[in-house]
N, C-alpha and C. Protein backbone atom coordinates (compact mmCIF):
# COMPACT_ATOMS: atom_id res chain seq x y z
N UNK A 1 26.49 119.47 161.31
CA UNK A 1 25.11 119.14 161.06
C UNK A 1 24.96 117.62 161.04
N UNK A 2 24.25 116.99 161.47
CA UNK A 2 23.23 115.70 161.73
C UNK A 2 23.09 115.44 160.12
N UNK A 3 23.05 114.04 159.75
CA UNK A 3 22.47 113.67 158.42
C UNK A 3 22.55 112.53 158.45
N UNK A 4 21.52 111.96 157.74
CA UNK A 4 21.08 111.23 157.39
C UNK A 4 21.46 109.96 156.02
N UNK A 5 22.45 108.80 156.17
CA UNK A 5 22.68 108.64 154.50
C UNK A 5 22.79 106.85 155.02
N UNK A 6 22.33 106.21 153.69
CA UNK A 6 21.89 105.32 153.78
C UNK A 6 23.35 104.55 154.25
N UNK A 7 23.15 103.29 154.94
CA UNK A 7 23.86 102.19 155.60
C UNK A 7 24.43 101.48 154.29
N UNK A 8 25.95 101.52 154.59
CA UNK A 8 26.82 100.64 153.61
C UNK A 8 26.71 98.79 154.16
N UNK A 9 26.81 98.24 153.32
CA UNK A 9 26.98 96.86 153.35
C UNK A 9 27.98 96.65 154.37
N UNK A 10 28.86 97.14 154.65
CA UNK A 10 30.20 96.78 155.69
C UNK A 10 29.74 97.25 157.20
N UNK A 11 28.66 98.11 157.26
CA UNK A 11 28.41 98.78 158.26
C UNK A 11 27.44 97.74 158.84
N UNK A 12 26.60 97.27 157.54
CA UNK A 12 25.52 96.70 158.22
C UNK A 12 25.56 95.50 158.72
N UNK A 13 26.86 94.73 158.62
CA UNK A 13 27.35 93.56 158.89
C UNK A 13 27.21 93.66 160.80
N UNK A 14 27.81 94.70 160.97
CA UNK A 14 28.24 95.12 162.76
C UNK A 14 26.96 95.30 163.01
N UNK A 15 25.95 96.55 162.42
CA UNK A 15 24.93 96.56 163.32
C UNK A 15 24.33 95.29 163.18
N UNK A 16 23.84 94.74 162.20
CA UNK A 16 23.68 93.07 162.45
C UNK A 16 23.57 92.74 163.41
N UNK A 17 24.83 92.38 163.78
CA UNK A 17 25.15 91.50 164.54
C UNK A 17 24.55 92.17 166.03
N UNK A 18 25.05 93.33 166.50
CA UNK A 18 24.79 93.94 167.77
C UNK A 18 23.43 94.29 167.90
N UNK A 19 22.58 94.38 166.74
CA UNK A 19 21.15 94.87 166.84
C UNK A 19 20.54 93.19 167.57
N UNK A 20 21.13 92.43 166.66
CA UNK A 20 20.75 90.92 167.13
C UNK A 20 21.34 90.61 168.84
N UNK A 21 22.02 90.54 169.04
CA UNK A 21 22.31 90.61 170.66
C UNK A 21 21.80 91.73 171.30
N UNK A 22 21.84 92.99 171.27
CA UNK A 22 20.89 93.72 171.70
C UNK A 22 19.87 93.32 172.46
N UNK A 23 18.69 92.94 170.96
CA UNK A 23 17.29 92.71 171.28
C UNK A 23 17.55 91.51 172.01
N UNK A 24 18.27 90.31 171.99
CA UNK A 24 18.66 89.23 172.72
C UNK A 24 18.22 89.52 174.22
N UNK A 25 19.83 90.70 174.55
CA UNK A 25 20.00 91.26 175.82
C UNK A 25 18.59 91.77 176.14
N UNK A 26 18.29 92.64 175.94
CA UNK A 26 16.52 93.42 176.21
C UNK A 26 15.48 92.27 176.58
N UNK A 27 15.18 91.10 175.36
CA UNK A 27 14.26 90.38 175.29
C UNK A 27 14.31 89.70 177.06
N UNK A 28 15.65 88.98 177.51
CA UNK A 28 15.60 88.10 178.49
C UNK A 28 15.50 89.68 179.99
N UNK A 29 15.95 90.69 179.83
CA UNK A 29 15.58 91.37 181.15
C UNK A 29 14.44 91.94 180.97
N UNK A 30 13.42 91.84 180.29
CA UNK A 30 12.29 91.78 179.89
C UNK A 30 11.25 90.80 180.09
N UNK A 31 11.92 89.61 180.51
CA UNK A 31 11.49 88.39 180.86
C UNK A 31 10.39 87.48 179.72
N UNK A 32 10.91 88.58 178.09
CA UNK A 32 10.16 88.18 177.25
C UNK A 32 10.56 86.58 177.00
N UNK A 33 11.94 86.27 176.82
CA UNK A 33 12.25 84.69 176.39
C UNK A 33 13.54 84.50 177.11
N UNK A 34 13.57 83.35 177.38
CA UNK A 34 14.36 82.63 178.44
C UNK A 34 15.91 82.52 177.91
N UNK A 35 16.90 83.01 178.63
CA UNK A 35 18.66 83.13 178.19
C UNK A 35 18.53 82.21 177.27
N UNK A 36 18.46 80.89 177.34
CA UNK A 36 19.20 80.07 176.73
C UNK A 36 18.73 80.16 174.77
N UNK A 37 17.24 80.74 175.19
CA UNK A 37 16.60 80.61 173.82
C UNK A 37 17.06 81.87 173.21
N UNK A 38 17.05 83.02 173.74
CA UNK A 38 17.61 84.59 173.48
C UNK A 38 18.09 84.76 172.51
N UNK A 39 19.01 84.67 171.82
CA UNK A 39 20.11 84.76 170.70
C UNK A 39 19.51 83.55 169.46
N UNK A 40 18.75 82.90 169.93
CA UNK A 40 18.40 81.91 168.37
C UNK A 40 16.70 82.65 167.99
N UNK A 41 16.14 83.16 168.99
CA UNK A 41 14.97 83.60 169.12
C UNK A 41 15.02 85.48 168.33
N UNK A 42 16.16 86.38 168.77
CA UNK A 42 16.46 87.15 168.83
C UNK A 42 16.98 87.22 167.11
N UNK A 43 17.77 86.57 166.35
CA UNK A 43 18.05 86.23 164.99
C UNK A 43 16.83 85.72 164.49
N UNK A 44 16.00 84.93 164.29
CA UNK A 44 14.80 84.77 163.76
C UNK A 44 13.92 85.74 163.91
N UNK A 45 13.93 87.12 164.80
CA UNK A 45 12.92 88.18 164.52
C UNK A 45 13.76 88.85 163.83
N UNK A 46 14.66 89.04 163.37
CA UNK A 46 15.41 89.88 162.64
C UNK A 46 15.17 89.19 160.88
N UNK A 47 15.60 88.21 160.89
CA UNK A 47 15.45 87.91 159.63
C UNK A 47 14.24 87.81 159.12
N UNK A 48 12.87 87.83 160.14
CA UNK A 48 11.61 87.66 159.98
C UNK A 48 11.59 89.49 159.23
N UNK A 49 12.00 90.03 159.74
CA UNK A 49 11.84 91.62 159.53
C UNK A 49 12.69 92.09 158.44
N UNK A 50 13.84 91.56 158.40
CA UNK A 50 14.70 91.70 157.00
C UNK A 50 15.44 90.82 156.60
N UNK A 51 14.83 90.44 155.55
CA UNK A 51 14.92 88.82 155.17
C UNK A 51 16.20 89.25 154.29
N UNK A 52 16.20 90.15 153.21
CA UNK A 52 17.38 90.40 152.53
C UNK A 52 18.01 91.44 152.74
N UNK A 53 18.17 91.80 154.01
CA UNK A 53 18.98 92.56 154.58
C UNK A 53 18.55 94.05 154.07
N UNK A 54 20.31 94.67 153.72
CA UNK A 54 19.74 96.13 153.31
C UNK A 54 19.02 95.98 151.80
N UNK A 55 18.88 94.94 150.95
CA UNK A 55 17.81 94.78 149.88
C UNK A 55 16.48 94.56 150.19
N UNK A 56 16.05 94.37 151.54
CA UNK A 56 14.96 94.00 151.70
C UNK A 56 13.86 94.81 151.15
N UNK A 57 12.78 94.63 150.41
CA UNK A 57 11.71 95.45 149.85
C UNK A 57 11.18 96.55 150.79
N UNK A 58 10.96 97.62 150.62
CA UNK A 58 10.54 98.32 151.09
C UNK A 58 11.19 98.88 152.49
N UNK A 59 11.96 98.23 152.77
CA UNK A 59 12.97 98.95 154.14
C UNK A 59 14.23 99.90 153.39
N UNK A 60 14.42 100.61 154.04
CA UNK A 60 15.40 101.83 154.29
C UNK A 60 15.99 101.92 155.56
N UNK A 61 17.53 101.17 155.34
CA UNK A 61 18.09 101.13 156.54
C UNK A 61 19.23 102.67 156.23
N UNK A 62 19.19 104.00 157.79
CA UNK A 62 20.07 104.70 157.57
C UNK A 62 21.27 104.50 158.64
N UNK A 63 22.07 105.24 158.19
CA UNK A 63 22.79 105.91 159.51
C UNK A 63 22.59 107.21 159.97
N UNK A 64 22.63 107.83 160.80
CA UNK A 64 23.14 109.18 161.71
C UNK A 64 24.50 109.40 161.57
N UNK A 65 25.09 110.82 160.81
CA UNK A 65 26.06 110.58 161.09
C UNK A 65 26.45 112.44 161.11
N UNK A 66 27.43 112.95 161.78
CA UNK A 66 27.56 114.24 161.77
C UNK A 66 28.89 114.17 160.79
N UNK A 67 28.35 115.28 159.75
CA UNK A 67 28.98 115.87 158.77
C UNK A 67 30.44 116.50 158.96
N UNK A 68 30.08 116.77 160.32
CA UNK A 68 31.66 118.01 160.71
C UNK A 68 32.49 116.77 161.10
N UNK A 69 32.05 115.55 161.19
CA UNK A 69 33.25 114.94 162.00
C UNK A 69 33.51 113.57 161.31
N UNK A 70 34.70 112.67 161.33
CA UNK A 70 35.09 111.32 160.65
C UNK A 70 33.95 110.06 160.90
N UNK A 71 33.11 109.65 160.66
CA UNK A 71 32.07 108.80 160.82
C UNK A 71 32.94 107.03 160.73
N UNK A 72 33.81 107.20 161.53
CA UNK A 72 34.59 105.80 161.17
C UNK A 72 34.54 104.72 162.41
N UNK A 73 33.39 105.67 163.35
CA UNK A 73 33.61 104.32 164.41
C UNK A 73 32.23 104.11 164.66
N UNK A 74 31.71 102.88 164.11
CA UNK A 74 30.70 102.59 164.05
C UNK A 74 30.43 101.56 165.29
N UNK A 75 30.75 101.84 165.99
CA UNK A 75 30.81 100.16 167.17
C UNK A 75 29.62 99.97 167.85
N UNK A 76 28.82 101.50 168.01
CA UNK A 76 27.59 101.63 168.72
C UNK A 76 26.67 101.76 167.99
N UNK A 77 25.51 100.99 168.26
CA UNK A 77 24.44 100.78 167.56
C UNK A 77 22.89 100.92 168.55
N UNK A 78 22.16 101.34 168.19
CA UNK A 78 20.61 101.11 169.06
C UNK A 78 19.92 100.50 168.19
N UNK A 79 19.29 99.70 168.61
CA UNK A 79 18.31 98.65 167.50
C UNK A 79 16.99 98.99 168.19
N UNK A 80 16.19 99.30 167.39
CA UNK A 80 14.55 99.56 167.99
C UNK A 80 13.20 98.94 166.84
N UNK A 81 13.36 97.29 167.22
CA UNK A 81 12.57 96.63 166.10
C UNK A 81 11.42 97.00 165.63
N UNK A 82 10.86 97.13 164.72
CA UNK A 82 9.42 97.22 164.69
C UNK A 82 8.16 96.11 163.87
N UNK A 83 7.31 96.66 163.84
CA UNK A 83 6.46 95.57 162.96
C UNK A 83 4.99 96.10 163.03
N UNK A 84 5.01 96.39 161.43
CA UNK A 84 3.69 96.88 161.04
C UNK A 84 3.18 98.32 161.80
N UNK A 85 4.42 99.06 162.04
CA UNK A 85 4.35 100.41 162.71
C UNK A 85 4.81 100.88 164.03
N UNK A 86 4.67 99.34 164.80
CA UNK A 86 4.59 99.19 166.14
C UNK A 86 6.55 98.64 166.54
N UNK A 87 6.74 99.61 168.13
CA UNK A 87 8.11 98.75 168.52
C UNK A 87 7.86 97.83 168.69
N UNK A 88 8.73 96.54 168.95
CA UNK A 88 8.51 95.72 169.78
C UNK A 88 9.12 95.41 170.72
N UNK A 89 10.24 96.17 171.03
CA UNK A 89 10.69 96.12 172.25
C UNK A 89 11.06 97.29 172.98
């Protein structure tokens, strides 16, 4: 079974980071902001959105994780930003 349980501090370090390059990657083949700016542009919407991370007020960061099986490889991540309801990318 599929479930749902909230994101540990160690976990959230990786998606961090990859949610932030991610949207980076997306933003420039998107032709939203230019390579070079990507990754400094791409970290400032993130921290704009969760300023204190998994304490941030009112956010609930989870994971997906299936019950029947070892949840120990966290390497893959999908980041799908939002704001005020809406994706943004």
């Amino acid at each position: 079974m599929t479930i749902l349980v909230p994101m540990q501090p160690e976990i959230f370090i990786s998606y961090k980071d990859a949610a932030i390059h991610t949207y980076a990657d997306e933003s420039v083949a998107a032709a939203r902001w230019p390579k070079k700016d990507a990754l400094v542009l791409s970290k400032a919407s993130f921290e704009t959105l969760l300023p204190k991370g998994l304490e941030t007020a009112n956010h609930y960061i989870y994971e997906i994780q299936d019950e029947n099986i070892n949840n120990t490889n966290h390497n893959k991540f999908t980041c799908y930003p939002f704001s005020n309801g809406r994706r943004l990318g």
